[in-house]
C-alpha atoms as a PDB file:
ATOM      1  CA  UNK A   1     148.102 112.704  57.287  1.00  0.00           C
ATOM      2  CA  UNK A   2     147.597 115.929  55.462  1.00  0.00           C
ATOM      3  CA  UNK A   3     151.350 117.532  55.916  1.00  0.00           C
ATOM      4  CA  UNK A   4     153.088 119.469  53.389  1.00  0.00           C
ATOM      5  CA  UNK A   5     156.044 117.538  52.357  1.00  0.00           C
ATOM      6  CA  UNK A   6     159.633 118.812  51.558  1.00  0.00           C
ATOM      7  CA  UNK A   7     161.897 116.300  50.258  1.00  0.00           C
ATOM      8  CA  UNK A   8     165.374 116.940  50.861  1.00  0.00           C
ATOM      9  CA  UNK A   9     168.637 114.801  49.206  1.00  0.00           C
ATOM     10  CA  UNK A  10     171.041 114.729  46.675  1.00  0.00           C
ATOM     11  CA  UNK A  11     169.913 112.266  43.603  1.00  0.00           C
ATOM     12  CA  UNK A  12     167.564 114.791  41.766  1.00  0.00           C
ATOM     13  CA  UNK A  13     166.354 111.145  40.026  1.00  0.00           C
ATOM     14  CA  UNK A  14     165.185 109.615  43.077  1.00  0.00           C
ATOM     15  CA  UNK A  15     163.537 112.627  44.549  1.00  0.00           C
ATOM     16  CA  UNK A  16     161.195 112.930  41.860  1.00  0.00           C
ATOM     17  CA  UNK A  17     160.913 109.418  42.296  1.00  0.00           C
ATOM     18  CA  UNK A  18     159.589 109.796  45.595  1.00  0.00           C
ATOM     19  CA  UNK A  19     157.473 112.690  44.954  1.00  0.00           C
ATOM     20  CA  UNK A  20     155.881 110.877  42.616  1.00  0.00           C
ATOM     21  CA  UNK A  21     155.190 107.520  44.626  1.00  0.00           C
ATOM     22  CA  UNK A  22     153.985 110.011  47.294  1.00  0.00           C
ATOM     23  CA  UNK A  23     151.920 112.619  45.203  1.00  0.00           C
ATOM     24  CA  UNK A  24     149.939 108.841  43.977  1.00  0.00           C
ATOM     25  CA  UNK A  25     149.339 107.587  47.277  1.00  0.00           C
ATOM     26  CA  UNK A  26     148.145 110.751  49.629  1.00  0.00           C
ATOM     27  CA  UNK A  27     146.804 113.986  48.043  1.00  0.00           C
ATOM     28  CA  UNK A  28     149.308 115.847  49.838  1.00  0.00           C
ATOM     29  CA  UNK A  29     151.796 118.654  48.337  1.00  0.00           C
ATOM     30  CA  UNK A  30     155.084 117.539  47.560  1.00  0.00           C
ATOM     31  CA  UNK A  31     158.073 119.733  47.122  1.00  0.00           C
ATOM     32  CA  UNK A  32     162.058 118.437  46.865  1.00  0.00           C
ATOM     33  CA  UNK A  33     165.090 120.102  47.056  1.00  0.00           C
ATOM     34  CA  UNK A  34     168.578 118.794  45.944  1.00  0.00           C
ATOM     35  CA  UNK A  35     172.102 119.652  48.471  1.00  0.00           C
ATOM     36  CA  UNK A  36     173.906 117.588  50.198  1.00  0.00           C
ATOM     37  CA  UNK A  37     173.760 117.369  54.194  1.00  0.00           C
ATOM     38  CA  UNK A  38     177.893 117.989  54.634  1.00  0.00           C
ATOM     39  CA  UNK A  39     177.241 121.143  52.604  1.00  0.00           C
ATOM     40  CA  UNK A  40     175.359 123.872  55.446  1.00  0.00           C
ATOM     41  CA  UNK A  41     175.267 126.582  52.558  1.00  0.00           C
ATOM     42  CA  UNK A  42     173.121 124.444  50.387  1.00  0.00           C
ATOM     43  CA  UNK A  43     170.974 122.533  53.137  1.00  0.00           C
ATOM     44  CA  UNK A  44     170.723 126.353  54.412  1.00  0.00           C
ATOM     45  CA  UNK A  45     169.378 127.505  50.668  1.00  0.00           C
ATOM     46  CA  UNK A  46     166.956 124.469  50.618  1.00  0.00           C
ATOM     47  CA  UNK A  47     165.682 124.377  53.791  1.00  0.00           C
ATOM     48  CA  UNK A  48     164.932 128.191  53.899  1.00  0.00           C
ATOM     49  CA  UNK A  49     163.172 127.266  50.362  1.00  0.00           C
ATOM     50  CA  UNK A  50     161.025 125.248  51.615  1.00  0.00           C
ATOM     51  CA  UNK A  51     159.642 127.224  54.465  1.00  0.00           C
ATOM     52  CA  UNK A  52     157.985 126.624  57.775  1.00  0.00           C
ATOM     53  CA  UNK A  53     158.682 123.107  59.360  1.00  0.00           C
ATOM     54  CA  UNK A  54     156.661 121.922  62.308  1.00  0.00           C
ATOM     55  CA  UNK A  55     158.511 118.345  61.942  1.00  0.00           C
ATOM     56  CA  UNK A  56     161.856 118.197  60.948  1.00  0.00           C
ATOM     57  CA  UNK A  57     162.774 114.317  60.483  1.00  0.00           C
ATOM     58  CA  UNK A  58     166.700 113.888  59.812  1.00  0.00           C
ATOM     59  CA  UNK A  59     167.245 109.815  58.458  1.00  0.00           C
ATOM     60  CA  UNK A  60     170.296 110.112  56.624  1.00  0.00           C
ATOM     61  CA  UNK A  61     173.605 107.931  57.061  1.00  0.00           C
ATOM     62  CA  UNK A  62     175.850 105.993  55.533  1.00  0.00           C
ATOM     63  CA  UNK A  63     177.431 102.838  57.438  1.00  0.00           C
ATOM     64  CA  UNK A  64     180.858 101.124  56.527  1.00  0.00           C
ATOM     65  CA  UNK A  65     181.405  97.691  58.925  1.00  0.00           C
ATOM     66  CA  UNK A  66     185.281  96.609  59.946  1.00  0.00           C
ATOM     67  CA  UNK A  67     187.868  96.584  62.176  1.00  0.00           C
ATOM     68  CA  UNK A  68     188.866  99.762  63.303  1.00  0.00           C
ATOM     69  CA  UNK A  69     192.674  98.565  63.005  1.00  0.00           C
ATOM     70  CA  UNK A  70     192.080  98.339  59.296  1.00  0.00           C
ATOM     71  CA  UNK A  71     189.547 100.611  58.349  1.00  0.00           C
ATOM     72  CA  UNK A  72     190.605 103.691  56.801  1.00  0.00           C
ATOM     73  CA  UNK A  73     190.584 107.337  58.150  1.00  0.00           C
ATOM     74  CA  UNK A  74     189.036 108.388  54.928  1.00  0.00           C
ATOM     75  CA  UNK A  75     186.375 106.022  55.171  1.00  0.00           C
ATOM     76  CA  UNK A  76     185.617 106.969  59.080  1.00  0.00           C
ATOM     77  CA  UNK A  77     185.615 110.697  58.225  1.00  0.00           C
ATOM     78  CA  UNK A  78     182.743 110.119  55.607  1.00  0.00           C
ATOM     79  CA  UNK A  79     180.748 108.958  58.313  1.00  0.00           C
ATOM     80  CA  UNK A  80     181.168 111.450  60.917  1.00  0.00           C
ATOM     81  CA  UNK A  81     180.992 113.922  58.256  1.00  0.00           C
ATOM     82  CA  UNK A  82     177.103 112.827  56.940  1.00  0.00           C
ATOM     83  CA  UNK A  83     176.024 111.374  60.121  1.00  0.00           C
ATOM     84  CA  UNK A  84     176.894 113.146  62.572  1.00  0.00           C
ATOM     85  CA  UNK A  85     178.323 117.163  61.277  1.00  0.00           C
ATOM     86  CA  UNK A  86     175.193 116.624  58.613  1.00  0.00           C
ATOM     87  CA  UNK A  87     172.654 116.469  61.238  1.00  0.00           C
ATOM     88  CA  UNK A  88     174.212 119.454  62.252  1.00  0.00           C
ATOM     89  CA  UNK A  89     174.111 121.207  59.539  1.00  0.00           C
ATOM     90  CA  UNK A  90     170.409 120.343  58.893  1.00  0.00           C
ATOM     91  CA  UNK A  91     169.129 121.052  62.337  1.00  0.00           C
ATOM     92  CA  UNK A  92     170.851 124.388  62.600  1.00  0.00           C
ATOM     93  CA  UNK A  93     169.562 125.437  59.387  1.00  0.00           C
ATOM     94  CA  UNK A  94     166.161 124.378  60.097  1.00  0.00           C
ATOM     95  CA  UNK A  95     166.095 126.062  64.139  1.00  0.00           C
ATOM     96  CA  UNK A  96     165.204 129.783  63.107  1.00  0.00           C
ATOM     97  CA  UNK A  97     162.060 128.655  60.906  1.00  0.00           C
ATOM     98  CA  UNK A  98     160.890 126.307  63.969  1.00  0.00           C
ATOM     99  CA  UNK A  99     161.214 128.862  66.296  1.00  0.00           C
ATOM    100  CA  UNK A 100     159.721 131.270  64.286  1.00  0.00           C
ATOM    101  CA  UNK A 101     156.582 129.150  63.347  1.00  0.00           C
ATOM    102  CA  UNK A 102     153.620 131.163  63.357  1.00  0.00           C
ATOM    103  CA  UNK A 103     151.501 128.183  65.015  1.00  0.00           C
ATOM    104  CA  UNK A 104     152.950 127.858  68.518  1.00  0.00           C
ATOM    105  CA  UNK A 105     151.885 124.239  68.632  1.00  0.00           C
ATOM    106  CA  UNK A 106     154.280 121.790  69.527  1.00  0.00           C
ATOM    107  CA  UNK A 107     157.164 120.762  66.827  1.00  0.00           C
ATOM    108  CA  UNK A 108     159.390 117.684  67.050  1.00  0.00           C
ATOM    109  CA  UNK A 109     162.485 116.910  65.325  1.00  0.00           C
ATOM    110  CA  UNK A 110     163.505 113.149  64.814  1.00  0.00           C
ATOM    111  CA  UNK A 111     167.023 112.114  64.517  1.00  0.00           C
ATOM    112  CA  UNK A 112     167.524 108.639  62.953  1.00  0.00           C
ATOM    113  CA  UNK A 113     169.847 106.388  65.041  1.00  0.00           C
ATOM    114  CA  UNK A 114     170.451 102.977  65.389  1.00  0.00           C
ATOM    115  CA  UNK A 115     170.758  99.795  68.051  1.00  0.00           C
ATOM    116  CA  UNK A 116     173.938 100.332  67.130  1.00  0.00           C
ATOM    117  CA  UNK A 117     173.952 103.651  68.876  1.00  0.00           C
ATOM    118  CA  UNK A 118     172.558 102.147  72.083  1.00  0.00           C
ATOM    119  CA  UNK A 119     175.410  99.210  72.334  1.00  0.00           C
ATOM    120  CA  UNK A 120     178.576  98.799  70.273  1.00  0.00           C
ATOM    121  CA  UNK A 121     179.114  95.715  67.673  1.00  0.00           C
ATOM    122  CA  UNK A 122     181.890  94.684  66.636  1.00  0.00           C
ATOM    123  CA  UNK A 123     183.107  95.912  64.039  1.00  0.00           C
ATOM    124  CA  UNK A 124     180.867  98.942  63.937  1.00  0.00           C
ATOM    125  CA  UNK A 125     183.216 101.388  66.065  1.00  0.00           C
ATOM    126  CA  UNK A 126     183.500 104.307  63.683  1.00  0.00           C
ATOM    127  CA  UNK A 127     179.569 104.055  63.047  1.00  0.00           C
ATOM    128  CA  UNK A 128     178.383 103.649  66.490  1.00  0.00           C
ATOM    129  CA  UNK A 129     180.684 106.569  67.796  1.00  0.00           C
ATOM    130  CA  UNK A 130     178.484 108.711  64.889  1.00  0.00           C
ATOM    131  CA  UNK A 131     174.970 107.197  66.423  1.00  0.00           C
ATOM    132  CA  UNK A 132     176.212 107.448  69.715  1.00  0.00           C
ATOM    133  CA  UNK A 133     176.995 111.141  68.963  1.00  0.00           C
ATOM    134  CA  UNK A 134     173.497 111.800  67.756  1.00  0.00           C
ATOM    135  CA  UNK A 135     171.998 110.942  70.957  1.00  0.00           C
ATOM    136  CA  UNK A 136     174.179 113.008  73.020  1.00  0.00           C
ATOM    137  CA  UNK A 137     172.995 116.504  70.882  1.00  0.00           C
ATOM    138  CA  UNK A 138     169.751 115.309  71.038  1.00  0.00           C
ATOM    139  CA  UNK A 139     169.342 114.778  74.835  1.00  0.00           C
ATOM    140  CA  UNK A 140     171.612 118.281  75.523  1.00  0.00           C
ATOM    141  CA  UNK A 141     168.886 119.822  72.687  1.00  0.00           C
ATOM    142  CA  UNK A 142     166.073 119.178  74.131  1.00  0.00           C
ATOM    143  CA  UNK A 143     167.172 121.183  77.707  1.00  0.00           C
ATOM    144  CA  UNK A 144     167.541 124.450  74.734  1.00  0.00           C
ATOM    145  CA  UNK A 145     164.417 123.969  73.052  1.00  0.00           C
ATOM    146  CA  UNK A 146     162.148 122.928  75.746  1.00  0.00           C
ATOM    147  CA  UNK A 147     160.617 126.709  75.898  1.00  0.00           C
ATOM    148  CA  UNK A 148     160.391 126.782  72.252  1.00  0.00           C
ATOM    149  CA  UNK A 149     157.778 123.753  72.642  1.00  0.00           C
ATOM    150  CA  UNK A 150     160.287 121.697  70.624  1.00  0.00           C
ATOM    151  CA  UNK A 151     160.404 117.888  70.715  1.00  0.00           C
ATOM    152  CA  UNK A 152     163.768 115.596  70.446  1.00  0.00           C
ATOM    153  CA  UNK A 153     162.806 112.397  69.556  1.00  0.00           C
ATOM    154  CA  UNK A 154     165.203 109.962  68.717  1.00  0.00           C
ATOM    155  CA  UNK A 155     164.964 106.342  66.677  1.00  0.00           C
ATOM    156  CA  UNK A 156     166.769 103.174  67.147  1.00  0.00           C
ATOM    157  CA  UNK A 157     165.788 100.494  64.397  1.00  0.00           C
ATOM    158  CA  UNK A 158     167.691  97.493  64.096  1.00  0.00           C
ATOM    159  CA  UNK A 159     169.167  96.555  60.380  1.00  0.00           C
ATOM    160  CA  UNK A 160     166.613  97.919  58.468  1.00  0.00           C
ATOM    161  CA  UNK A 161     165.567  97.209  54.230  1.00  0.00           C
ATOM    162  CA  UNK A 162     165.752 100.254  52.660  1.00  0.00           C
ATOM    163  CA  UNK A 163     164.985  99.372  48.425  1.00  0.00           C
ATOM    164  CA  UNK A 164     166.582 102.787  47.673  1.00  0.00           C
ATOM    165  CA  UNK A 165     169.769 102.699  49.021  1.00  0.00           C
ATOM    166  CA  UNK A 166     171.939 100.782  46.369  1.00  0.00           C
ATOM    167  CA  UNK A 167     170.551 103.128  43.515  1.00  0.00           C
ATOM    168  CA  UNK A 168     172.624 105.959  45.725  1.00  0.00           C
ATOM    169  CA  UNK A 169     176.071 106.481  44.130  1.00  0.00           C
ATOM    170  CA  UNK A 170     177.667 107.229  46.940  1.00  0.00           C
ATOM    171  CA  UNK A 171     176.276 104.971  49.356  1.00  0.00           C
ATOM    172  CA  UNK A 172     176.305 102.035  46.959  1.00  0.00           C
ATOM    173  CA  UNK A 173     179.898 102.403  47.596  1.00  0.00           C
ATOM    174  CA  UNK A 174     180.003 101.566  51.250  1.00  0.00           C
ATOM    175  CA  UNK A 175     176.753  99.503  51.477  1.00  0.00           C
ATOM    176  CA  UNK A 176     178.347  97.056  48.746  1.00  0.00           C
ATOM    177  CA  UNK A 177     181.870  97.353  50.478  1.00  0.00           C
ATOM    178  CA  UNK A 178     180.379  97.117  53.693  1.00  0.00           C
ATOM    179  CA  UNK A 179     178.613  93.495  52.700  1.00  0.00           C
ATOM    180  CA  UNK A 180     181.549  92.130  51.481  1.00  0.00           C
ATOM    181  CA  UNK A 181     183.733  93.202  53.442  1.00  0.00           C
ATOM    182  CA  UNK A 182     181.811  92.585  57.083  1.00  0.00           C
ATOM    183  CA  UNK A 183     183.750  90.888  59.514  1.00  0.00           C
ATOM    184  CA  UNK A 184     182.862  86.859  60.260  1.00  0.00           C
ATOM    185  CA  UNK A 185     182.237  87.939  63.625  1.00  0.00           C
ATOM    186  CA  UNK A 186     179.937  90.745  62.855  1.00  0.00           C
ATOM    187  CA  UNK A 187     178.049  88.331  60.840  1.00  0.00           C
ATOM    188  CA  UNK A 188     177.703  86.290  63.509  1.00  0.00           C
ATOM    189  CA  UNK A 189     176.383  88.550  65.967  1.00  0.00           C
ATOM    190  CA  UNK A 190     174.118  89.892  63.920  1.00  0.00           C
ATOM    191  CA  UNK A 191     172.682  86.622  62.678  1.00  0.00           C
ATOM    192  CA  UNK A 192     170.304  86.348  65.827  1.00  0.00           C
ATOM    193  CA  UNK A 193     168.750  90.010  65.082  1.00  0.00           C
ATOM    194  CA  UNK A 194     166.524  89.880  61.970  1.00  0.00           C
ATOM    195  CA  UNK A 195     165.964  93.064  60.459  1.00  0.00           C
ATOM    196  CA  UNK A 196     162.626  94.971  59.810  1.00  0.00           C
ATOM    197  CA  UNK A 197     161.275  96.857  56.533  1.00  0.00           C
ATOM    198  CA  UNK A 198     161.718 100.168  56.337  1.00  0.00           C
ATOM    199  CA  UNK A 199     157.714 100.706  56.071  1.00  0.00           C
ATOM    200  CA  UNK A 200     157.661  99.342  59.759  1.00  0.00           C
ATOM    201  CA  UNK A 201     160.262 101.296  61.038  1.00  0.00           C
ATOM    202  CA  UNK A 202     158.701 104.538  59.632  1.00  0.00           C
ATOM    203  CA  UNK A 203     155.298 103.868  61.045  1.00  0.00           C
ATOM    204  CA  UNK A 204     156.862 103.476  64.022  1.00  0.00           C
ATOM    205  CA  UNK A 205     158.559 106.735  63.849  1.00  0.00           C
ATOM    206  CA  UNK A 206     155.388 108.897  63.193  1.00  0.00           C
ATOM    207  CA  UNK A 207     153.481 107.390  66.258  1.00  0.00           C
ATOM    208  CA  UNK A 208     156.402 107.898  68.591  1.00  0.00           C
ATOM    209  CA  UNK A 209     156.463 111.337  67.076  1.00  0.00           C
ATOM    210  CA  UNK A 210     153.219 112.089  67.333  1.00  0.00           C
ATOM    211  CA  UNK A 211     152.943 110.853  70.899  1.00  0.00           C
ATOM    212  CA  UNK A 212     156.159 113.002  71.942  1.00  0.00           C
ATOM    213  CA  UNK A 213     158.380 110.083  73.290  1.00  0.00           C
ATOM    214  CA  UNK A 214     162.194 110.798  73.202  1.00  0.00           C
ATOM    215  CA  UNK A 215     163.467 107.500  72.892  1.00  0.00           C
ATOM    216  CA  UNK A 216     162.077 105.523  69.929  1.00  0.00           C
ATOM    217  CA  UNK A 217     162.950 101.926  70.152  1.00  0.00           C
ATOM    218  CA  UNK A 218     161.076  99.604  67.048  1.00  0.00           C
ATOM    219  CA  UNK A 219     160.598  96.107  68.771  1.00  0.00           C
ATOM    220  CA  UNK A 220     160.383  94.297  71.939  1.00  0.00           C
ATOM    221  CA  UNK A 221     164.128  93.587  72.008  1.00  0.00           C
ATOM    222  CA  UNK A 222     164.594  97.189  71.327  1.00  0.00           C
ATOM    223  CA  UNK A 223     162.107  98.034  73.725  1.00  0.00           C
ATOM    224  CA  UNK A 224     164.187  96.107  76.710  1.00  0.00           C
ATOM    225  CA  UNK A 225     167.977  98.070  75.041  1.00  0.00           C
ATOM    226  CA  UNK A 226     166.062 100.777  75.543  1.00  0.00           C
ATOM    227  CA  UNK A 227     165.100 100.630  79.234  1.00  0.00           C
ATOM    228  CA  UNK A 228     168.582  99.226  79.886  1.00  0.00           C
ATOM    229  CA  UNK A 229     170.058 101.888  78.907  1.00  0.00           C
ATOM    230  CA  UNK A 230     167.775 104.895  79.335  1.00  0.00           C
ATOM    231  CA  UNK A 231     170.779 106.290  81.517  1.00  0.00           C
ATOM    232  CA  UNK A 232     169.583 110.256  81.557  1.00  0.00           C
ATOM    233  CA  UNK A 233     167.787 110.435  78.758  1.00  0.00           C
ATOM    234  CA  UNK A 234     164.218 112.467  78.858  1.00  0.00           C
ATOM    235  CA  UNK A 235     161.128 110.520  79.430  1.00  0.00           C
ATOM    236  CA  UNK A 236     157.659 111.872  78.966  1.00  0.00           C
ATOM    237  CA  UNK A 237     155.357 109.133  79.944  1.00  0.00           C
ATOM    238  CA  UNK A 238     155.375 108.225  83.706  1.00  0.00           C
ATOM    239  CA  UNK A 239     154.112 104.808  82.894  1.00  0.00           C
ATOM    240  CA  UNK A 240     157.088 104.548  81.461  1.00  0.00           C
ATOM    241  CA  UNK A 241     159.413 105.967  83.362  1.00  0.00           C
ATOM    242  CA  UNK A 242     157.837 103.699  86.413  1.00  0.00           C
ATOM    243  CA  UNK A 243     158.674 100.769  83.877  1.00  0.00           C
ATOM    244  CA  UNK A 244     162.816 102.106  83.515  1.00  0.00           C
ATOM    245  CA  UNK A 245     162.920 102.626  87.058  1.00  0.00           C
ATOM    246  CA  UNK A 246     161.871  98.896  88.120  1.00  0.00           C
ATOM    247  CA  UNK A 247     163.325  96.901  85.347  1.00  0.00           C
ATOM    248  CA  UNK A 248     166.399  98.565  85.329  1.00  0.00           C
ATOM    249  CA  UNK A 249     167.847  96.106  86.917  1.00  0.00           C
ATOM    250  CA  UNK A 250     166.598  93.158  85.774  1.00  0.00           C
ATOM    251  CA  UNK A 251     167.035  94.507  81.864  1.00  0.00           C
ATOM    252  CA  UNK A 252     170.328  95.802  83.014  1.00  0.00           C
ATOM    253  CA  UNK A 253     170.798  91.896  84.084  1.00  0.00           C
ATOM    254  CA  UNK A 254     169.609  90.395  81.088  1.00  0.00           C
ATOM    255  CA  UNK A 255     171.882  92.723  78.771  1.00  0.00           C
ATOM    256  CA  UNK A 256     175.187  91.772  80.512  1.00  0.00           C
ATOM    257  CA  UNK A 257     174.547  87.580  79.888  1.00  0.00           C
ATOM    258  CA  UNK A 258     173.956  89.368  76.116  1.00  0.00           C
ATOM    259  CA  UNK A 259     177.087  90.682  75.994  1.00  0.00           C
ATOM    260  CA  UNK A 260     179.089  88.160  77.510  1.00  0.00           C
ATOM    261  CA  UNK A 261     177.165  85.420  75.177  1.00  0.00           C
ATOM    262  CA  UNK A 262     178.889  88.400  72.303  1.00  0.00           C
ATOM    263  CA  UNK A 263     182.473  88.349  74.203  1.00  0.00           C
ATOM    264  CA  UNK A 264     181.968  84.129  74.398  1.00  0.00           C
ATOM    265  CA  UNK A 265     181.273  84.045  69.920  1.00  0.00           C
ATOM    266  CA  UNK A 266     184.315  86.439  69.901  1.00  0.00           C
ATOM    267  CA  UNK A 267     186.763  84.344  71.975  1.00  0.00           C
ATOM    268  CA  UNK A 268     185.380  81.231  70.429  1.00  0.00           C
ATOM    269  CA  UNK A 269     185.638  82.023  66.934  1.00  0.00           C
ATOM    270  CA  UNK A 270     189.304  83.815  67.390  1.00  0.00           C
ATOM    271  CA  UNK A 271     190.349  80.428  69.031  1.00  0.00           C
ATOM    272  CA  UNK A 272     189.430  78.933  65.956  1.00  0.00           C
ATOM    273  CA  UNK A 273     190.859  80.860  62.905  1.00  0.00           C
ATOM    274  CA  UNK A 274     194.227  80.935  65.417  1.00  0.00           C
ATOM    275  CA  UNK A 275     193.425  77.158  65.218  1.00  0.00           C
ATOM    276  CA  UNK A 276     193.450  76.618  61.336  1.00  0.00           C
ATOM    277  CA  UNK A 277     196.228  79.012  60.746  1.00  0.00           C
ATOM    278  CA  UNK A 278     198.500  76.939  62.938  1.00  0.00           C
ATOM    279  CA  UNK A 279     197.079  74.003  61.243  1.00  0.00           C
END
């Protein structure tokens, strides 16, 4: 829509990737920066690089799916460490440019979470506690930048198709890990949600940026999560809040037969592999 673009991750390869895939489709300027989000010096160096920001959007992550009993400390502190201390890092390098923005315009920053920040899954404990986390700094964030005219806005896509994400070394790691792996049961539950394309999810984003909404959800069923469990969380259109405040209970209804139908496949399929092993 006319922005000027700043790029920030750590592959120098697909950054210039992007730029270029961008710089085809919109005649928009371009600029990328290379530093890693659990390093605040160099997301600090970049950031101040790349000048004013009016709309900061922070989607990185890395996920890792098993059992908490056997998953390894290691493995946990590489998520908390990029998805939750490197939103930190990003958003507290980025504050003194958006507060000092010449335009005094509104200026939103997006944080990237998940369903699975809304409502555990097993076998995404360590990862949910990270999404969970992000929604907690960005509701007590909001109360500090209200009278800077600064937007939270936060995003709760379901599985989503990213084509980049193998081709990260890092990542690859996990994501491959992560497949194989996955717990039965996770598979399972997960079955019934089909994910979306990461084009969808982004378009999404900007219009629930652009309209100033807090809480993002990308479909109906995340629509009805959403309103379930609004809890505190800001809310900027009354239509909407009128919506959370009737169906509360009703959505608050329809998520506990969800969960129990997720305790039921739980019981049901721990029955059975105690079944064959006695067998």
């Amino acid at each position: 829509e006319g922005a000027r673009i700043s790029l920030l991750a750590r592959s120098v390869d697909q950054l210039q990737k992007a730029k270029e895939s961008i710089c085809q489709a919109y005649e928009v300027e371009v600029s990328i920066f290379s530093a890693d989000v659990r390093d605040y010096d160099a997301v600090e160096r970049a950031i101040n690089e790349a000048g004013s920001i009016d709309v900061l959007v922070v989607n990185h992550g890395v996920y890792y799916v098993e059992e908490f009993e056997t998953q390894g400390l290691d493995v946990m502190k590489t998520m908390i460490d990029v998805n939750l201390m490197g939103s930190f890092n990003v958003i507290k390098a980025a504050l003194p440019l958006m507060k000092d923005r010449k335009d005094k315009g509104p200026a939103s920053i997006a944080l990237m979470s998940s369903m699975a920040g809304q409502a555990g899954i097993y076998g995404f404990a360590a990862y949910s506690a990270t999404k969970f986390g992000l929604r907690g700094l960005a509701e007590a964030l909001q109360q500090e930048l209200l009278v800077n005219n600064i937007h939270l806005s936060i995003i709760f896509p379901p599985v989503t198709e990213t084509s980049g994400i193998e081709q990260v070394e890092f990542i690859s790691v996990l994501t491959f890990e992560a497949r194989e792996r996955m717990p039965e049961i996770t598979k399972i539950i997960l079955e019934s949600s089909p994910g979306m394309k990461a084009e969808e999810v982004g378009k999404i984003t900007i219009q629930g940026i652009k309209s100033g909404s807090f809480s993002i959800p990308c479909r109906l069923d995340g629509r009805a999560v959403a309103i379930a469990t609004a809890g505190l969380s800001p809310q900027t259109s009354f239509l909407m809040a009128s919506i959370e405040v009737v169906f509360a209970g009703l959505f608050r209804f329809v998520a506990l037969l969800l969960q129990w139908r997720g305790y039921e496949i739980i019981e049901k399929y721990n029955y059975s592999h105690k079944k064959q092993q006695v067998e």
